[in-house]
Protein backbone atom coordinates (compact mmCIF):
# COMPACT_ATOMS: atom_id res chain seq x y z
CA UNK A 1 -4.06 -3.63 22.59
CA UNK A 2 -2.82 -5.80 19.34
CA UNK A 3 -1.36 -3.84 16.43
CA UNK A 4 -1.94 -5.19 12.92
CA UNK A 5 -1.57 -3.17 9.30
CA UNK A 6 -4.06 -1.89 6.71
CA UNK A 7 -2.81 -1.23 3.52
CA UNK A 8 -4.86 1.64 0.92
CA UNK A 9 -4.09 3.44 -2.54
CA UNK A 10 -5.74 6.42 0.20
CA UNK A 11 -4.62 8.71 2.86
CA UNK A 12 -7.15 9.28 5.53
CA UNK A 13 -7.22 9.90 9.49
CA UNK A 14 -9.73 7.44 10.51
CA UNK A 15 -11.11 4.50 9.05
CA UNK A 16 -15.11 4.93 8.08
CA UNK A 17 -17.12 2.03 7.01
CA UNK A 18 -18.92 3.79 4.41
CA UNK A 19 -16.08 3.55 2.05
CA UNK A 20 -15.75 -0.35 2.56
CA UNK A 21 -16.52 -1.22 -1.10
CA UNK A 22 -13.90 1.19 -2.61
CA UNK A 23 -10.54 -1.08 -1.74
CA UNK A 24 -11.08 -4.47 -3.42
CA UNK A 25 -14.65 -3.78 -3.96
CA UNK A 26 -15.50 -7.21 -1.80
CA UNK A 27 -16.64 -8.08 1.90
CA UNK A 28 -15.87 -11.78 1.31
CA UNK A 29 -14.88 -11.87 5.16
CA UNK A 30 -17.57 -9.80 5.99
CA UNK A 31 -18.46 -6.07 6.40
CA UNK A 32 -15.74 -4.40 8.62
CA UNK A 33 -12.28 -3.08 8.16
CA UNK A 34 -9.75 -5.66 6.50
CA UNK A 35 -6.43 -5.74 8.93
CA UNK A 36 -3.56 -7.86 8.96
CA UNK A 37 -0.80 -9.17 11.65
CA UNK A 38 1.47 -8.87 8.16
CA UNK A 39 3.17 -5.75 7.51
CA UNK A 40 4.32 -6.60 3.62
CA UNK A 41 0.54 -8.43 2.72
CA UNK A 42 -1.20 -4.97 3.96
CA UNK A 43 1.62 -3.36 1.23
CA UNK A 44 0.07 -5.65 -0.93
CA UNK A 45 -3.13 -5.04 -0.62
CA UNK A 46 -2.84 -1.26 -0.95
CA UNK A 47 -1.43 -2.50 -4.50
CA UNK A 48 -4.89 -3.74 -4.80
CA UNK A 49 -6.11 -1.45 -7.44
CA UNK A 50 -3.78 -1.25 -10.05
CA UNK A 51 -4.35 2.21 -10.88
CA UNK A 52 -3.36 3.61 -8.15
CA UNK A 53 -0.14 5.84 -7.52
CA UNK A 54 0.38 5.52 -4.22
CA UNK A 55 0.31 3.09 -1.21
CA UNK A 56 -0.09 3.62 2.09
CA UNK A 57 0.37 1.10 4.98
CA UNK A 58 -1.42 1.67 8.16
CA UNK A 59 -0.20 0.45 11.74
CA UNK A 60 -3.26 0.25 14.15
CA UNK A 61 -3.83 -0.75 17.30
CA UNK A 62 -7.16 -2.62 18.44
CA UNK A 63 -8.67 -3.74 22.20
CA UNK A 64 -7.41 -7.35 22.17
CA UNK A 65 -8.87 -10.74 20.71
CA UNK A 66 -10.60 -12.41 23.55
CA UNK A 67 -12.23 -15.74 23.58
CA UNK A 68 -15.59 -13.89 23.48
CA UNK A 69 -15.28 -11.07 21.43
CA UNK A 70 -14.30 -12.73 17.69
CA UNK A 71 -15.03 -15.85 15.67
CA UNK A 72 -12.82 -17.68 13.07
CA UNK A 73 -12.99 -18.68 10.01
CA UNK A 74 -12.81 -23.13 10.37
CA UNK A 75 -13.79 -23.30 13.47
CA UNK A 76 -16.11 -23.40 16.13
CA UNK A 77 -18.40 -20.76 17.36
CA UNK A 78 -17.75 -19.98 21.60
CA UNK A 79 -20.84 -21.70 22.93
CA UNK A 80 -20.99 -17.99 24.43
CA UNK A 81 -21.78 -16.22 21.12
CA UNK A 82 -24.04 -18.96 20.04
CA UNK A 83 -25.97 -18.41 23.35
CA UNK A 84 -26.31 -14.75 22.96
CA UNK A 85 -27.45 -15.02 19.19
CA UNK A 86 -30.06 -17.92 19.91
CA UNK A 87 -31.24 -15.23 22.57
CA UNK A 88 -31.96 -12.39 20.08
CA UNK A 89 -32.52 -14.38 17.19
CA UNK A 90 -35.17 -16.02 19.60
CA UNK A 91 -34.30 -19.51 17.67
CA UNK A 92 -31.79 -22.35 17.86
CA UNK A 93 -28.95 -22.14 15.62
CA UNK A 94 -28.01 -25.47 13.58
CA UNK A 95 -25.13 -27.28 15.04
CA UNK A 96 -23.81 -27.23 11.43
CA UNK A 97 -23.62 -23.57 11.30
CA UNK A 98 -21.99 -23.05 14.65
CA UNK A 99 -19.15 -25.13 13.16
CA UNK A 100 -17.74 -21.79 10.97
CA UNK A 101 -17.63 -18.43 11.43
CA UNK A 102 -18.32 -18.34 8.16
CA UNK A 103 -21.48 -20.18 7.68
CA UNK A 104 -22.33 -18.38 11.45
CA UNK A 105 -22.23 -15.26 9.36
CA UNK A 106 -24.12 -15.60 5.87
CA UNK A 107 -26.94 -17.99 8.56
CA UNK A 108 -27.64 -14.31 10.17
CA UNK A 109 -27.34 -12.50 7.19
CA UNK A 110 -29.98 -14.22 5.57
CA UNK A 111 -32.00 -14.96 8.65
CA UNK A 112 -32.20 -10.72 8.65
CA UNK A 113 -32.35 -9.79 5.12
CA UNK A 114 -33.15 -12.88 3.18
CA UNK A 115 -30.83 -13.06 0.39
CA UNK A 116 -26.66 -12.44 0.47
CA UNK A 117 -25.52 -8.78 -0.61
CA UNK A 118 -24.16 -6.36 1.06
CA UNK A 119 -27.15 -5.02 2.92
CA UNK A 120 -27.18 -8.81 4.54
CA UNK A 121 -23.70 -8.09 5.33
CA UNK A 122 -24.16 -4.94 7.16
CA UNK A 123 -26.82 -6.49 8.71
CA UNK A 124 -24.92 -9.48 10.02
CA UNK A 125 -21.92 -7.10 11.36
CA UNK A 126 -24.41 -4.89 13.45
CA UNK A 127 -25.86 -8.35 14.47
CA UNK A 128 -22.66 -9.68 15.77
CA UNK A 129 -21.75 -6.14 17.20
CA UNK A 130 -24.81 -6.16 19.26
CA UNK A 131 -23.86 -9.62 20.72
CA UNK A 132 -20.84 -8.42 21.58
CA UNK A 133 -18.33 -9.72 18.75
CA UNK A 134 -16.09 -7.46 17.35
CA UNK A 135 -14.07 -9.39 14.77
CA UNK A 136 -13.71 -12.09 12.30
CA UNK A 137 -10.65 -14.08 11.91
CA UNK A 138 -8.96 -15.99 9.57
CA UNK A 139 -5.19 -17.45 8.81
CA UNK A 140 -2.81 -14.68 6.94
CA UNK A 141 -2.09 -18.02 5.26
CA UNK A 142 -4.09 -21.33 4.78
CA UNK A 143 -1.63 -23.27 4.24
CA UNK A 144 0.71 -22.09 7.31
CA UNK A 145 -1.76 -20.57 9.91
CA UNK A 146 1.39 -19.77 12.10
CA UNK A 147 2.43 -16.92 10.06
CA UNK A 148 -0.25 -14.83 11.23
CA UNK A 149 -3.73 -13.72 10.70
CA UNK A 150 -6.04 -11.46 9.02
CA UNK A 151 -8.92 -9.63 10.68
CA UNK A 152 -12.12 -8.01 9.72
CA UNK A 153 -12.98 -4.98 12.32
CA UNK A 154 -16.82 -4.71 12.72
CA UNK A 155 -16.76 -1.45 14.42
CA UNK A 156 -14.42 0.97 12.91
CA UNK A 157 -14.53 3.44 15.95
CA UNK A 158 -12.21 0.82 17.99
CA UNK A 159 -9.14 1.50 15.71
CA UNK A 160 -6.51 3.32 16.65
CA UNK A 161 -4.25 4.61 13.91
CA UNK A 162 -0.55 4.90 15.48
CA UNK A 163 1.50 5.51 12.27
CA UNK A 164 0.93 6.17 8.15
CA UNK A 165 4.11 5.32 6.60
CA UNK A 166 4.08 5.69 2.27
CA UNK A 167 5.80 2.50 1.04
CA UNK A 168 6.95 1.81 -2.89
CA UNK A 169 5.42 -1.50 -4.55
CA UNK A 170 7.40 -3.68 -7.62
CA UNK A 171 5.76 -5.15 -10.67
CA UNK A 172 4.54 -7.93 -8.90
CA UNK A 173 2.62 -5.66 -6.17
CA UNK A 174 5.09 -6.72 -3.45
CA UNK A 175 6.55 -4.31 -0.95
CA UNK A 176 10.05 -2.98 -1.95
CA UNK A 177 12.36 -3.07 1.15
CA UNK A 178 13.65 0.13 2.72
CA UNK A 179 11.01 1.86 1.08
CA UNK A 180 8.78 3.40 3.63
CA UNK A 181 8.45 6.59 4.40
CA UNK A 182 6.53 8.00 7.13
CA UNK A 183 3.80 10.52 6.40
CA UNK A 184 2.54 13.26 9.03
CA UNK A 185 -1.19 14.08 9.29
């Protein structure tokens, strides 16, 4: 199991898809649950509405990243996955396409619903599910992929929630040290 954060203005017990747009109100990664391997950017993001009174960051586990089970943002699609969509797709997919998981993405999301929204989305992530990939990566920072990375969960029922702790946000949206607090469920 990996553990990475999700931070949210909300308290909850589980994570459910159907309240994807109500964070940042954007799937720009694709339709799943946003995590990160960074404890103060999830703080951050639960900052992301600016109304909001409270933060909450969440530590979760998650089956590991295998070679097979994710794609990445700038780079190459596993020959694997490729196989397995050209199978159901019953098509080739462009070499150009298999370069990204991002192009990889919106190329089944409009090969099942036509035109980019958040129906194609949905669409795509069951897609991908059904082939067998569970996440999409990308760097925590472009600029300095070492510091970690950010993942988009496909399948919400695979997280593990191992600890809610409240944390305290300055001006600036940036986690204020020594300020979290653990909340019981």
């Amino acid at each position: 199991m990996q553990v990475f954060y999700h931070g949210s203005p909300m308290l909850f017990s589980k994570f459910d898809l159907t309240h994807i747009l109500e964070g940042d109100r954007k799937v720009k990664f694709g339709y799943g649950v946003y995590l990160t391997s960074s404890f103060s950017s999830a703080a951050h993001y639960s900052g992301a509405n600016r109304n909001a009174t409270t933060h909450y960051v969440y530590t979760v586990e998650v089956p590991d990243l295998t070679d097979d089970n994710h794609i990445d943002f700038k780079r190459p699609i596993p020959s694997g996955i490729i196989t397995k969509a050209e199978q159901k797709l019953g098509e080739c997919i462009p070499h150009q396409v298999s370069l990204d998981a991002k192009h990889f993405r919106k190329y089944i999301a409009r090969k099942l619903y036509g035109e980019l929204n958040i129906h194609a989305e949905k669409a795509a992530a069951s897609f991908l599910k059904s082939i067998g990939v569970d996440y999409i990566t990308w760097p925590y920072s472009w600029k300095n992929p070492a510091l970690g990375i950010n993942v988009a969960v496909l399948d919400e029922s695979i997280i593990t929630i191992t600890k809610i702790q409240q944390v305290e946000l300055d001006y600036k949206q940036r986690l204020i040290s020594g300020s979290e607090k653990k909340i019981q469920l």
